[in-house]
Protein backbone atom coordinates (compact mmCIF):
# COMPACT_ATOMS: atom_id res chain seq x y z
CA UNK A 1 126.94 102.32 54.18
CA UNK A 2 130.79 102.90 54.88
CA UNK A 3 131.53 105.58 56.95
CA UNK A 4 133.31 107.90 54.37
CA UNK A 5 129.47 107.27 52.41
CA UNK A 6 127.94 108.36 56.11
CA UNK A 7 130.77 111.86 55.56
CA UNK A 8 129.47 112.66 52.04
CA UNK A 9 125.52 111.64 52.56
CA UNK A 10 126.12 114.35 55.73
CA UNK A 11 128.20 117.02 53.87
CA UNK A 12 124.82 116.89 51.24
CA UNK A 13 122.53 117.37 53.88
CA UNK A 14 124.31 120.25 55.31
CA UNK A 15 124.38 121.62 52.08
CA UNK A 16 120.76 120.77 51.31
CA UNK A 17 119.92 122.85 54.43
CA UNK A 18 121.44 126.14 52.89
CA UNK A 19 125.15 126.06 55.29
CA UNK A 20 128.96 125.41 53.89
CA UNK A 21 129.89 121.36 55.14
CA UNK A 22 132.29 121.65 57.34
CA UNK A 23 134.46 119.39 59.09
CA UNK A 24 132.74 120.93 62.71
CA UNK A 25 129.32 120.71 61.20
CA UNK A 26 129.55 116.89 59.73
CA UNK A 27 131.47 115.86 62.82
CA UNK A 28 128.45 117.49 64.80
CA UNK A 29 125.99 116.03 62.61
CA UNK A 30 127.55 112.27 62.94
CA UNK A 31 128.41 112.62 66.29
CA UNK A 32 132.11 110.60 67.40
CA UNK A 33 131.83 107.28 65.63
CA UNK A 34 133.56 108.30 62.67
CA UNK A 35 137.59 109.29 62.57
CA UNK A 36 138.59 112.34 61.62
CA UNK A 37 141.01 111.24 59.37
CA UNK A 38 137.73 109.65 57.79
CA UNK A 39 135.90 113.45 58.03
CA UNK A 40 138.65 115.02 56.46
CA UNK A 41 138.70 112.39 53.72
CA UNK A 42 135.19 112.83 52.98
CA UNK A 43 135.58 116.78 53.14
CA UNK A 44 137.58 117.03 50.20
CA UNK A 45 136.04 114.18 48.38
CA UNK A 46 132.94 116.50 48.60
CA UNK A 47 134.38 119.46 47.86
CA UNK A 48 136.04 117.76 44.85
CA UNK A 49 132.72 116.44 43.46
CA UNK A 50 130.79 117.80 40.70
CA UNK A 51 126.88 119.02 41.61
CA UNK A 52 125.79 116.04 39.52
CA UNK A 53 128.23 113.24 41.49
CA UNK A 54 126.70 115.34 44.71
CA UNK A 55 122.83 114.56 43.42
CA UNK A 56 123.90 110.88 43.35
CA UNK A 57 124.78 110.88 47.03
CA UNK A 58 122.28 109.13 48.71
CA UNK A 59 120.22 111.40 51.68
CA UNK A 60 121.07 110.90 54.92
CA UNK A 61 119.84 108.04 56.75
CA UNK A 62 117.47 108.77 59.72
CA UNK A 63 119.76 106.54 62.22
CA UNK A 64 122.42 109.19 61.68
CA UNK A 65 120.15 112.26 63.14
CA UNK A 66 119.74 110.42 66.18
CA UNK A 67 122.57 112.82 67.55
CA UNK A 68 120.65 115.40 67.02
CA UNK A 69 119.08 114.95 70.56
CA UNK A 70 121.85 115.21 72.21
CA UNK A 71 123.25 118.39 70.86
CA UNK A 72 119.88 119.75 71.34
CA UNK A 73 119.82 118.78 74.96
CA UNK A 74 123.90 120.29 75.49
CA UNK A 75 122.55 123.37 73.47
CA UNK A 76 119.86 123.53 76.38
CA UNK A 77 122.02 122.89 78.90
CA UNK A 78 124.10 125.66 77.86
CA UNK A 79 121.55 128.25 77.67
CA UNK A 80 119.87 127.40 81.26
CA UNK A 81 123.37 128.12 82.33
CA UNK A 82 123.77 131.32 80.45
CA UNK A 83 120.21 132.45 81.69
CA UNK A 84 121.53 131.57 85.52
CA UNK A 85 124.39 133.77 84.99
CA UNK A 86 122.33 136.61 83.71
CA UNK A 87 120.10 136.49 86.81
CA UNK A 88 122.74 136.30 88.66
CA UNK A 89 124.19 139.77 87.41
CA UNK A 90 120.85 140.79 87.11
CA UNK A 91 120.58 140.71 90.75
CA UNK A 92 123.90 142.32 91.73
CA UNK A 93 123.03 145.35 89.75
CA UNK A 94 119.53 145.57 91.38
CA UNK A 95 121.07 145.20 94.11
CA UNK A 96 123.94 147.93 94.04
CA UNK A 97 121.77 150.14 92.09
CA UNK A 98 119.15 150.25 95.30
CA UNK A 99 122.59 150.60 97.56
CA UNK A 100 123.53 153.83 95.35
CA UNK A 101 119.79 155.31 95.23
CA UNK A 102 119.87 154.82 99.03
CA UNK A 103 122.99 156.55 99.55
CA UNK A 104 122.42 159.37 97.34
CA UNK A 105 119.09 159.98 98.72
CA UNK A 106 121.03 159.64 102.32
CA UNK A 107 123.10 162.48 101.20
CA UNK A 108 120.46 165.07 100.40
């Protein structure tokens, strides 16, 4: 399978799965091995096709979702971040908010 074949077979099975293709969604669903003058190509060839051409495509091949994992795993990473952060303010508002209640009660 060429890789402008890989572009359209991934372009279906984004638009099996309900979404728009898109160069940011094929690119994420092939990962970096294929150009983006190669995406783009295979963008507009898609776009281009009728639904019957589209049905032709073959499905994607399971050796292409094996980036998945790894956007899973950055998609992790990014959220155990994002929760660290939260704590983080969490805290500093706990912590001023029992510096103002101790203050104000102070003052009465």
């Amino acid at each position: 399978m060429s890789s402008l074949e890989h572009v359209l077979a991934a372009a279906k099975s984004i638009a099996t799965s309900g979404k728009v293709p898109s160069l940011a969604l094929i690119k994420a669903k092939l990962g970096n091995s294929v150009p983006m003058p190669i995406l783009i190509q295979g963008l507009q060839q898609y776009k281009s096709m009728s639904q019957d051409l589209i049905n032709q495509l073959p499905d994607m091949q399971v050796t292409q979702e094996k980036a998945k994992p790894k956007d899973e795993q950055a998609e992790i990473a990014e959220l155990k971040k994002e929760l660290m952060q939260l704590k983080a303010a969490y805290k500093e508002m706990n912590e001023r908010l029992t510096f103002l209640e101790e203050n104000h009660k102070a003052e009465k």
